[in-house]
PDB file of N, CA and C in Angstrom:
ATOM      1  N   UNK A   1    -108.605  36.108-128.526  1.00  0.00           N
ATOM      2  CA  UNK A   1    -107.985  37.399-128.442  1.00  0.00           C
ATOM      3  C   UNK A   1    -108.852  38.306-127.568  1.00  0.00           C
ATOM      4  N   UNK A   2    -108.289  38.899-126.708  1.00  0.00           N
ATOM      5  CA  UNK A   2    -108.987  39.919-125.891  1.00  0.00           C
ATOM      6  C   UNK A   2    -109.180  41.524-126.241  1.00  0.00           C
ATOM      7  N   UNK A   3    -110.261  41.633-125.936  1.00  0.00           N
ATOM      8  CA  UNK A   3    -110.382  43.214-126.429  1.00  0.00           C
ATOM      9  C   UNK A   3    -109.486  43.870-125.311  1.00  0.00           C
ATOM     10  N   UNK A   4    -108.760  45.109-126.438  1.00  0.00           N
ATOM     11  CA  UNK A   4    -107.905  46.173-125.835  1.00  0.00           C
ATOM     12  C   UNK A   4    -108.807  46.872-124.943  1.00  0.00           C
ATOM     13  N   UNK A   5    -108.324  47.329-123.893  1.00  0.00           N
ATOM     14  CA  UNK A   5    -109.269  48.598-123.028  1.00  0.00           C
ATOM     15  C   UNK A   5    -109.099  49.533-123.345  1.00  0.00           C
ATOM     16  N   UNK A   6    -109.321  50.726-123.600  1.00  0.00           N
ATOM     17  CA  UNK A   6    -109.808  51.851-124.012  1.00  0.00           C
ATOM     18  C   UNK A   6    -109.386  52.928-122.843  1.00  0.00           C
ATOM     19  N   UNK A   7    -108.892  53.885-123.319  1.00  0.00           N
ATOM     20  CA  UNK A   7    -109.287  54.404-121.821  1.00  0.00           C
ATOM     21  C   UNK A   7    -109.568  56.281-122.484  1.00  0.00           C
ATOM     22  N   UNK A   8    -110.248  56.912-122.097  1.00  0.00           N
ATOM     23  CA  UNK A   8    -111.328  57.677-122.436  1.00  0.00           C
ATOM     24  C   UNK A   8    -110.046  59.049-122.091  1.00  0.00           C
ATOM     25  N   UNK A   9    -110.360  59.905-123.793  1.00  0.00           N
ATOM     26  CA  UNK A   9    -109.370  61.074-123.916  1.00  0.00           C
ATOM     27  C   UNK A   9    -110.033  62.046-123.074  1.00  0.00           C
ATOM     28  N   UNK A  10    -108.333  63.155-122.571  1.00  0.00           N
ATOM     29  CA  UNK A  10    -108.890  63.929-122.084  1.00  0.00           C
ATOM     30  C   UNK A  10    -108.723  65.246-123.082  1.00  0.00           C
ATOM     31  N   UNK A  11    -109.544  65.915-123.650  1.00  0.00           N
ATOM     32  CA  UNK A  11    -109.200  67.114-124.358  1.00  0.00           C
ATOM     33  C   UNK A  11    -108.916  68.263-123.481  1.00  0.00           C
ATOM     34  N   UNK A  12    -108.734  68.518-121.866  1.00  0.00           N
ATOM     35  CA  UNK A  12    -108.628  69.552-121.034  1.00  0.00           C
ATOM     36  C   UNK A  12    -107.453  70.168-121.545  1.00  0.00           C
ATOM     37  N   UNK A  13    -107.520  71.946-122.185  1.00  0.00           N
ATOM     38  CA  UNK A  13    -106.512  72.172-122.162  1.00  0.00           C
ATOM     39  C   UNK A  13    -105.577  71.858-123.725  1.00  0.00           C
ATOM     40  N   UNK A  14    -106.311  71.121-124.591  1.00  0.00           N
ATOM     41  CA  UNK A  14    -106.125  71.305-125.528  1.00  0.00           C
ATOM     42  C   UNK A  14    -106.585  71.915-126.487  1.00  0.00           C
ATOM     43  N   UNK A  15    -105.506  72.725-127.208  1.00  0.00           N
ATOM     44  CA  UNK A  15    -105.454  73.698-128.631  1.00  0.00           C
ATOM     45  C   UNK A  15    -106.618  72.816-129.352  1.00  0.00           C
ATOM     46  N   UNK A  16    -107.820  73.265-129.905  1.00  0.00           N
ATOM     47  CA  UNK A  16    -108.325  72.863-130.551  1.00  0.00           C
ATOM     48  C   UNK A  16    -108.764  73.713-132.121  1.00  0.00           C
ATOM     49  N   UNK A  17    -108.892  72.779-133.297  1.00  0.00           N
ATOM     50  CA  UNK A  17    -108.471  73.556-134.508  1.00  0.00           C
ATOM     51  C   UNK A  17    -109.959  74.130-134.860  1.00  0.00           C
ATOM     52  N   UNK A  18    -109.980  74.914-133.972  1.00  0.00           N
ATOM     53  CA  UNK A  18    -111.558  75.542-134.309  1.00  0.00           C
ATOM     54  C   UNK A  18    -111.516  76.778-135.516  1.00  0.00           C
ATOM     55  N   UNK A  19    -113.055  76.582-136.088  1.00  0.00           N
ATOM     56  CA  UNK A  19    -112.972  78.032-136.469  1.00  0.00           C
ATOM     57  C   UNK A  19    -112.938  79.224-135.819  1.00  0.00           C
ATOM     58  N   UNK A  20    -112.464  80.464-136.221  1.00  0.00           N
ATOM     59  CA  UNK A  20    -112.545  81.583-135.474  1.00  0.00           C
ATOM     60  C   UNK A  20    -114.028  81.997-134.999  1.00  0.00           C
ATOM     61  N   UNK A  21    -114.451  81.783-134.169  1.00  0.00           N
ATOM     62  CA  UNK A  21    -116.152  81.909-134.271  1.00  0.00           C
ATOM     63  C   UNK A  21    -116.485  82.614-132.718  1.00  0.00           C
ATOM     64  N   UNK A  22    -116.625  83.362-132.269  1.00  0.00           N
ATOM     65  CA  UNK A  22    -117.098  84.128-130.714  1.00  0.00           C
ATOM     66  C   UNK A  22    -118.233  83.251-130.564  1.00  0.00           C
ATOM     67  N   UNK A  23    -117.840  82.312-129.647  1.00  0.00           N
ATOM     68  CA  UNK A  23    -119.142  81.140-129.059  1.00  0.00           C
ATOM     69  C   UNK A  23    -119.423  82.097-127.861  1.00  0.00           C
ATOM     70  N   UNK A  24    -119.193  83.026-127.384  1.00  0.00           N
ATOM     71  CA  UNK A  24    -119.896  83.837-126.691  1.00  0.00           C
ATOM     72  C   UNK A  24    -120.382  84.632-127.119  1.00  0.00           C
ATOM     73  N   UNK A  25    -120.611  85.602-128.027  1.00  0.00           N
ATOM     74  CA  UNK A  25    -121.129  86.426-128.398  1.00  0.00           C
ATOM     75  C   UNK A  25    -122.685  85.790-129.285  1.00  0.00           C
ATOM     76  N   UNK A  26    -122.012  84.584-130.135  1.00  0.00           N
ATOM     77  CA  UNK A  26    -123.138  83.864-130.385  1.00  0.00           C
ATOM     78  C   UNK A  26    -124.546  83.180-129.131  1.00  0.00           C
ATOM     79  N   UNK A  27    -123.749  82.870-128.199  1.00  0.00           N
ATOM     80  CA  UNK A  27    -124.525  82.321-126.980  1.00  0.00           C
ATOM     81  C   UNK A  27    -125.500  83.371-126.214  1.00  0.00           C
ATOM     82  N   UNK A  28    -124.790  84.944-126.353  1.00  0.00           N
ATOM     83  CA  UNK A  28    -125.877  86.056-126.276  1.00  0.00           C
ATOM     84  C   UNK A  28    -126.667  86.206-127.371  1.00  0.00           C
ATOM     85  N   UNK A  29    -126.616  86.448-128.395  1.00  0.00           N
ATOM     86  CA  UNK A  29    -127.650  86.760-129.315  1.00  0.00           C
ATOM     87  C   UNK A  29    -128.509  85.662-129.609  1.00  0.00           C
ATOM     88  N   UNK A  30    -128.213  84.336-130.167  1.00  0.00           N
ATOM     89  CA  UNK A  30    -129.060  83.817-130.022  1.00  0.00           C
ATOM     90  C   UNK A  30    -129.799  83.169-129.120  1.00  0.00           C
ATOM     91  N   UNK A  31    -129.235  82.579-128.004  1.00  0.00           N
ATOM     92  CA  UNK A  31    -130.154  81.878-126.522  1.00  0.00           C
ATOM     93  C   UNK A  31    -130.132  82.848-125.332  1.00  0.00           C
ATOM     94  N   UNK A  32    -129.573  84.494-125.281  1.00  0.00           N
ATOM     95  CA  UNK A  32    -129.820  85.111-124.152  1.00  0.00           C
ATOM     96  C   UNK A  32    -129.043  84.730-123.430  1.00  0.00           C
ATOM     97  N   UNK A  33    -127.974  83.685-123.167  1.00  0.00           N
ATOM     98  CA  UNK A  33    -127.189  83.388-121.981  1.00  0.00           C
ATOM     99  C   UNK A  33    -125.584  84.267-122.132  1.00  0.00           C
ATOM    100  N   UNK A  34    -125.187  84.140-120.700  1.00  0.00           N
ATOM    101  CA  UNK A  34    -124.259  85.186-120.437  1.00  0.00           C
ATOM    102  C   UNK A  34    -123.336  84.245-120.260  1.00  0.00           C
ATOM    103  N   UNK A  35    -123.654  83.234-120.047  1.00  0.00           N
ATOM    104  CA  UNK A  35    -122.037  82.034-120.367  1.00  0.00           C
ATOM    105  C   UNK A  35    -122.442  80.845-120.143  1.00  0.00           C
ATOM    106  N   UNK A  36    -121.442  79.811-120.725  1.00  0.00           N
ATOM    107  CA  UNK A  36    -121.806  78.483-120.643  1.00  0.00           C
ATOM    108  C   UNK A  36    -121.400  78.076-119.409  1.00  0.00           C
ATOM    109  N   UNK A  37    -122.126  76.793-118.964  1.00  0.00           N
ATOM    110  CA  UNK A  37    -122.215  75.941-118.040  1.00  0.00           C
ATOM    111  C   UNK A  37    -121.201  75.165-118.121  1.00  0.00           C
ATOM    112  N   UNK A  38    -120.403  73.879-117.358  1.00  0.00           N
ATOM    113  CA  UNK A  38    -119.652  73.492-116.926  1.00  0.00           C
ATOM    114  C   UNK A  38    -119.889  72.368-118.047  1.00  0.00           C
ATOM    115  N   UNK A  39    -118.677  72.224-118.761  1.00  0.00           N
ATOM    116  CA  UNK A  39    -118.796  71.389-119.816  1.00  0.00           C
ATOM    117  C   UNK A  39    -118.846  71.622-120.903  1.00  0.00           C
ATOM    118  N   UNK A  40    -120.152  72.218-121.301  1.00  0.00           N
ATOM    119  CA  UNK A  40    -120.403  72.871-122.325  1.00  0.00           C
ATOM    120  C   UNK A  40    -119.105  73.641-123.707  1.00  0.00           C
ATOM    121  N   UNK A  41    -118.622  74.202-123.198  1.00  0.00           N
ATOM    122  CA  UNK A  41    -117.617  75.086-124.226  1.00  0.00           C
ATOM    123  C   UNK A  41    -116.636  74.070-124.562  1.00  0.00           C
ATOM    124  N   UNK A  42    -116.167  72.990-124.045  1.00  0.00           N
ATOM    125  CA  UNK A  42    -115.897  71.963-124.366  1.00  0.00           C
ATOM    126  C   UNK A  42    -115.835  70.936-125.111  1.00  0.00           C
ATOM    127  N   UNK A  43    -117.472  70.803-125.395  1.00  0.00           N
ATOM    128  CA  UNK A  43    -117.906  69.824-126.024  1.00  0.00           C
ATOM    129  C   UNK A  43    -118.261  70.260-127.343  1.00  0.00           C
ATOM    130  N   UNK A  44    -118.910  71.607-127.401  1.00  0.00           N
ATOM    131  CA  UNK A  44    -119.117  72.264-128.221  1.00  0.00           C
ATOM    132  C   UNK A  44    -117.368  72.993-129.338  1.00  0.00           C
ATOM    133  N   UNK A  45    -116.799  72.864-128.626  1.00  0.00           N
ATOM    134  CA  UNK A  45    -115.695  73.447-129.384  1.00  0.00           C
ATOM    135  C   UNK A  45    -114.846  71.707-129.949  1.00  0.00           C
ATOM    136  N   UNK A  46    -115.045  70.545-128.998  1.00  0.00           N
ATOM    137  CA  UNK A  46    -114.716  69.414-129.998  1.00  0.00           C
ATOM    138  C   UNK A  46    -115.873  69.235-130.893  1.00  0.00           C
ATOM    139  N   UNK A  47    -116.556  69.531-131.147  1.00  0.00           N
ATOM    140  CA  UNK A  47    -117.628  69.401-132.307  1.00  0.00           C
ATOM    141  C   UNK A  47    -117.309  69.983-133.567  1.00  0.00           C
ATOM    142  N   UNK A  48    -116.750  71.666-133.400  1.00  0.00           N
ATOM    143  CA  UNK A  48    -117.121  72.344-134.116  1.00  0.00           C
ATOM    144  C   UNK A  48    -115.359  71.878-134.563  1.00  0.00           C
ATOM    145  N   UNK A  49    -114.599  71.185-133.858  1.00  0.00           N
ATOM    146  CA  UNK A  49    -113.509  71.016-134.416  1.00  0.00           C
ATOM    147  C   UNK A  49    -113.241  69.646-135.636  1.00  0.00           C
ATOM    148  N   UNK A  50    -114.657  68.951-135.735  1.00  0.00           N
ATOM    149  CA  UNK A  50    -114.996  67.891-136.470  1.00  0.00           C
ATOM    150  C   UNK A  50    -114.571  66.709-135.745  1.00  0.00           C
ATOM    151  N   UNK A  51    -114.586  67.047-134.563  1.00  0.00           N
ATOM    152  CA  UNK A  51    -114.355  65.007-133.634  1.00  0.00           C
ATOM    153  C   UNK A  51    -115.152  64.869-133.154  1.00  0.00           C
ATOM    154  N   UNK A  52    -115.370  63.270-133.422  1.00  0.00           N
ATOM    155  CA  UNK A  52    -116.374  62.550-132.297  1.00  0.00           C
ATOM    156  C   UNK A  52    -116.718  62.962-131.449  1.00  0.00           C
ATOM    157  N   UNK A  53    -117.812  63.024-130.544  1.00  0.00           N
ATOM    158  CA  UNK A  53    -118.378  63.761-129.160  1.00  0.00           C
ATOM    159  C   UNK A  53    -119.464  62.836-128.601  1.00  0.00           C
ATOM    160  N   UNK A  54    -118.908  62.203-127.573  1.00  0.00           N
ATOM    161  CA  UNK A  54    -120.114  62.124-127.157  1.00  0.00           C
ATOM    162  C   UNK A  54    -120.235  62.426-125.508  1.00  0.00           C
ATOM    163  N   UNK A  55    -121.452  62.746-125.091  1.00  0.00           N
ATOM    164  CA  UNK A  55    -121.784  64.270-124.179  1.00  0.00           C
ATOM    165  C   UNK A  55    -122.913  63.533-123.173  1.00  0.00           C
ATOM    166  N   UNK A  56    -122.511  63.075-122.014  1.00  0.00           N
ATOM    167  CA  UNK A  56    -123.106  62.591-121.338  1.00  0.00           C
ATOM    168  C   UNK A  56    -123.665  63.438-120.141  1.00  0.00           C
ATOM    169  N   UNK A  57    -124.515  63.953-119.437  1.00  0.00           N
ATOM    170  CA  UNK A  57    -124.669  64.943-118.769  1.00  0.00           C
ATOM    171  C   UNK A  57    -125.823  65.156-118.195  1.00  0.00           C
ATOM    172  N   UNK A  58    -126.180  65.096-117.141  1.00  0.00           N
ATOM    173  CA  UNK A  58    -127.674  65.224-116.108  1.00  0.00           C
ATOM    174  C   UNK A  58    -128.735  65.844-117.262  1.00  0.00           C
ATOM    175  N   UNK A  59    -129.808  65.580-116.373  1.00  0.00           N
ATOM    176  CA  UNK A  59    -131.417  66.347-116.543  1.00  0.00           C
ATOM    177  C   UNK A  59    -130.346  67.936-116.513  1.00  0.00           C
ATOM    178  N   UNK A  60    -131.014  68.801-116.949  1.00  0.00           N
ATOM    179  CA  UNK A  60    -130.673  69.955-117.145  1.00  0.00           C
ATOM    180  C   UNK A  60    -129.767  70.754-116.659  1.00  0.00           C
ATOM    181  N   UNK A  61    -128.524  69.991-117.701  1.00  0.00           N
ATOM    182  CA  UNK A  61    -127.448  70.739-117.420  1.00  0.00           C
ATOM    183  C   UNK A  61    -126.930  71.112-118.792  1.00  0.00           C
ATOM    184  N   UNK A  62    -127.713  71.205-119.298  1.00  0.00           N
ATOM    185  CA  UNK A  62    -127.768  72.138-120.821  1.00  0.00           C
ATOM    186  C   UNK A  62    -126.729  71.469-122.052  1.00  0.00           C
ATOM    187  N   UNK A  63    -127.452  70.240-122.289  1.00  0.00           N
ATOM    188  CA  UNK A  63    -126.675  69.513-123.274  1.00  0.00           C
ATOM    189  C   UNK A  63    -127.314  69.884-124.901  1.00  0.00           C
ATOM    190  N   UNK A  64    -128.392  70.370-124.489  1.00  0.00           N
ATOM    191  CA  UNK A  64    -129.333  70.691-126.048  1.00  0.00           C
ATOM    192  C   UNK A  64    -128.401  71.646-126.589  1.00  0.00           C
ATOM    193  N   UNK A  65    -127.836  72.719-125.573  1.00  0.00           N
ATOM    194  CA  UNK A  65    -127.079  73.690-126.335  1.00  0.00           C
ATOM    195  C   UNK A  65    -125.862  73.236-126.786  1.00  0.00           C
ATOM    196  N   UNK A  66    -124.969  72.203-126.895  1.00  0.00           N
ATOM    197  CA  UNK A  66    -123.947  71.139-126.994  1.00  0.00           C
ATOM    198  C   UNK A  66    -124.307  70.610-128.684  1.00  0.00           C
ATOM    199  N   UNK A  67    -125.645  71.170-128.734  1.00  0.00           N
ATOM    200  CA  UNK A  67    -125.480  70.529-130.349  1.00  0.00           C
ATOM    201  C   UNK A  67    -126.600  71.555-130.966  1.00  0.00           C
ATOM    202  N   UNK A  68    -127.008  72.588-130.623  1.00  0.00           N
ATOM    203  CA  UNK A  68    -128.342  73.470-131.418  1.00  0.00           C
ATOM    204  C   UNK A  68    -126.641  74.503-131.449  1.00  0.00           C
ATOM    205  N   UNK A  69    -126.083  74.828-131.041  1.00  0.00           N
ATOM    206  CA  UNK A  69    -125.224  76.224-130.765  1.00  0.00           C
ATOM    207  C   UNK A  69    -123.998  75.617-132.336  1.00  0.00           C
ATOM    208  N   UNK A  70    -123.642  74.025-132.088  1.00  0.00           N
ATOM    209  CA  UNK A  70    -122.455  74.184-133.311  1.00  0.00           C
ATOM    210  C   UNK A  70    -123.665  74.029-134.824  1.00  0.00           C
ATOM    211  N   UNK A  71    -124.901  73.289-134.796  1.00  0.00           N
ATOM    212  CA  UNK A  71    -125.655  73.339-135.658  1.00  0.00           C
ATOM    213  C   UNK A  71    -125.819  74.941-136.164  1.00  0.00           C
ATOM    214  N   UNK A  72    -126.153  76.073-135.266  1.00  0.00           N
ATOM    215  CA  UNK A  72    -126.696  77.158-135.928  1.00  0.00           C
ATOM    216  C   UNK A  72    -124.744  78.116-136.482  1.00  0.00           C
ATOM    217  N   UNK A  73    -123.876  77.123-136.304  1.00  0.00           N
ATOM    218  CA  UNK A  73    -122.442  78.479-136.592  1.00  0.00           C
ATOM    219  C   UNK A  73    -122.080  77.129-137.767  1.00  0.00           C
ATOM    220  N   UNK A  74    -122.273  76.209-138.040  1.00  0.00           N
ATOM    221  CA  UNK A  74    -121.720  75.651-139.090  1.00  0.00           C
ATOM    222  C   UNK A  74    -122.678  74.756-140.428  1.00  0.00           C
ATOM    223  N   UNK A  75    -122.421  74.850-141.355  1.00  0.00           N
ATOM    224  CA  UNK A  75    -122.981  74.480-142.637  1.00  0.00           C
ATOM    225  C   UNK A  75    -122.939  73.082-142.520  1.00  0.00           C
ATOM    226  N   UNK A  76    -124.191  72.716-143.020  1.00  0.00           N
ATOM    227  CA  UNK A  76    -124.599  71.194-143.636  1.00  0.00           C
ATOM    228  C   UNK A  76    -125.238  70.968-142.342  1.00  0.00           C
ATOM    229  N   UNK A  77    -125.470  69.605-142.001  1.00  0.00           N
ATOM    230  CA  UNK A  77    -126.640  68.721-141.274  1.00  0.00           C
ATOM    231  C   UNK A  77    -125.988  68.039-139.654  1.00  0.00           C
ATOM    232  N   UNK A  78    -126.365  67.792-138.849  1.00  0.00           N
ATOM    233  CA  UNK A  78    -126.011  67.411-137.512  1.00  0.00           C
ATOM    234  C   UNK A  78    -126.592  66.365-137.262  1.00  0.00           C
ATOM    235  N   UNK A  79    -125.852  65.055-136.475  1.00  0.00           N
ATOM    236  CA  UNK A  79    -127.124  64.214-136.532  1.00  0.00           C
ATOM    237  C   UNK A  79    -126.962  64.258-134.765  1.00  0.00           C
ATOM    238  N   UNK A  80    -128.339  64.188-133.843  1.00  0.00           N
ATOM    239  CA  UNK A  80    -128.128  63.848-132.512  1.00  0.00           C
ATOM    240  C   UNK A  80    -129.076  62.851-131.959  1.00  0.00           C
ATOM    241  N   UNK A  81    -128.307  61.792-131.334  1.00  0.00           N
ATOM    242  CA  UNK A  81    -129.231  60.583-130.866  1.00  0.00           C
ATOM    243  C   UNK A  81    -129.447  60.706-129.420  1.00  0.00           C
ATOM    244  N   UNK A  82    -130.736  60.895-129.382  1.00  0.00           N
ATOM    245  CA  UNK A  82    -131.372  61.266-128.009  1.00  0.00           C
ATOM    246  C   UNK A  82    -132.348  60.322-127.606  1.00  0.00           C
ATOM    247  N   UNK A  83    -131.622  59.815-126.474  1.00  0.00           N
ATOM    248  CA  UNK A  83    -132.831  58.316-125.870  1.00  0.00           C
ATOM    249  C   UNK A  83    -134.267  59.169-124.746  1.00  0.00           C
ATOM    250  N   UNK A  84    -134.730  59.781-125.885  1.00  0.00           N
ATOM    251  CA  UNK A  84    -135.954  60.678-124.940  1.00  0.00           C
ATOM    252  C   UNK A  84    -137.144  59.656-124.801  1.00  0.00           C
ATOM    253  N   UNK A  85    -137.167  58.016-125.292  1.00  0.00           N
ATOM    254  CA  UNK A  85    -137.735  57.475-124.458  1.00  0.00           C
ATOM    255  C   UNK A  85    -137.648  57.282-123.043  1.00  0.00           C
ATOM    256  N   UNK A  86    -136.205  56.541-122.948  1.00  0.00           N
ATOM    257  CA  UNK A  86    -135.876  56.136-121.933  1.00  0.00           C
ATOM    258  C   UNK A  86    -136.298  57.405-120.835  1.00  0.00           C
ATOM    259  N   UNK A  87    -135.793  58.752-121.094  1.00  0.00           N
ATOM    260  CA  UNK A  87    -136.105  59.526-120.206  1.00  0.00           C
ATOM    261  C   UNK A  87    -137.414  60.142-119.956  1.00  0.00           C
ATOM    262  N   UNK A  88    -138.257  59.726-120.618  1.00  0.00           N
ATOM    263  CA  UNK A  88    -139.712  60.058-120.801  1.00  0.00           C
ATOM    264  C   UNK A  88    -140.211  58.901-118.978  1.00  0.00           C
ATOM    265  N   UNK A  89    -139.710  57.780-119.395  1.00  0.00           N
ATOM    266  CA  UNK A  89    -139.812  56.939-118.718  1.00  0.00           C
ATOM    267  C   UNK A  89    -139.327  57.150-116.720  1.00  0.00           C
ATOM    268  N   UNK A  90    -138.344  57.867-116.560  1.00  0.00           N
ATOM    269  CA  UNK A  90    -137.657  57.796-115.408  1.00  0.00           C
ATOM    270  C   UNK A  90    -138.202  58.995-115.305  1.00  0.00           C
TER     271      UNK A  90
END
């Protein structure tokens, strides 16, 4: 039997069942920034909507805030797997 292919969702543009939460107003007070980066509000709003995420994205193009920003607006624990060997390395 052959594995099915997959082919990778697009959430662009979709209603997502977020809480009511100003991810901008939060993004000023706590990190000083005046808006998110390309991606970002995205990934962060499928998070905070309770789906899977996973967030692939250059040397500093601000993926830390992709999971410190829904950690500090929602209750209980976050888990994030970060291969900071590998990049220690390159």
């Amino acid at each position: 039997m052959r594995p099915q292919k997959q082919t990778p969702v697009d959430y662009t543009g979709v209603a997502l069942d977020t809480p009511t939460i100003d991810l901008e107003s939060c993004l000023r007070e706590r990190f000083g920034l005046d808006r998110f980066r390309p991606g970002q509000r995205e990934v962060i709003e499928t998070v905070l909507a309770g789906r899977d995420c996973l967030c692939v994205m250059p040397t500093g193009s601000g993926k830390s805030l992709c999971y410190q920003l829904p950690a500090l607006v929602q209750e209980g624990g976050m888990l994030v797997i970060s291969p900071l060997i590998a990049l220690m390395k390159d």
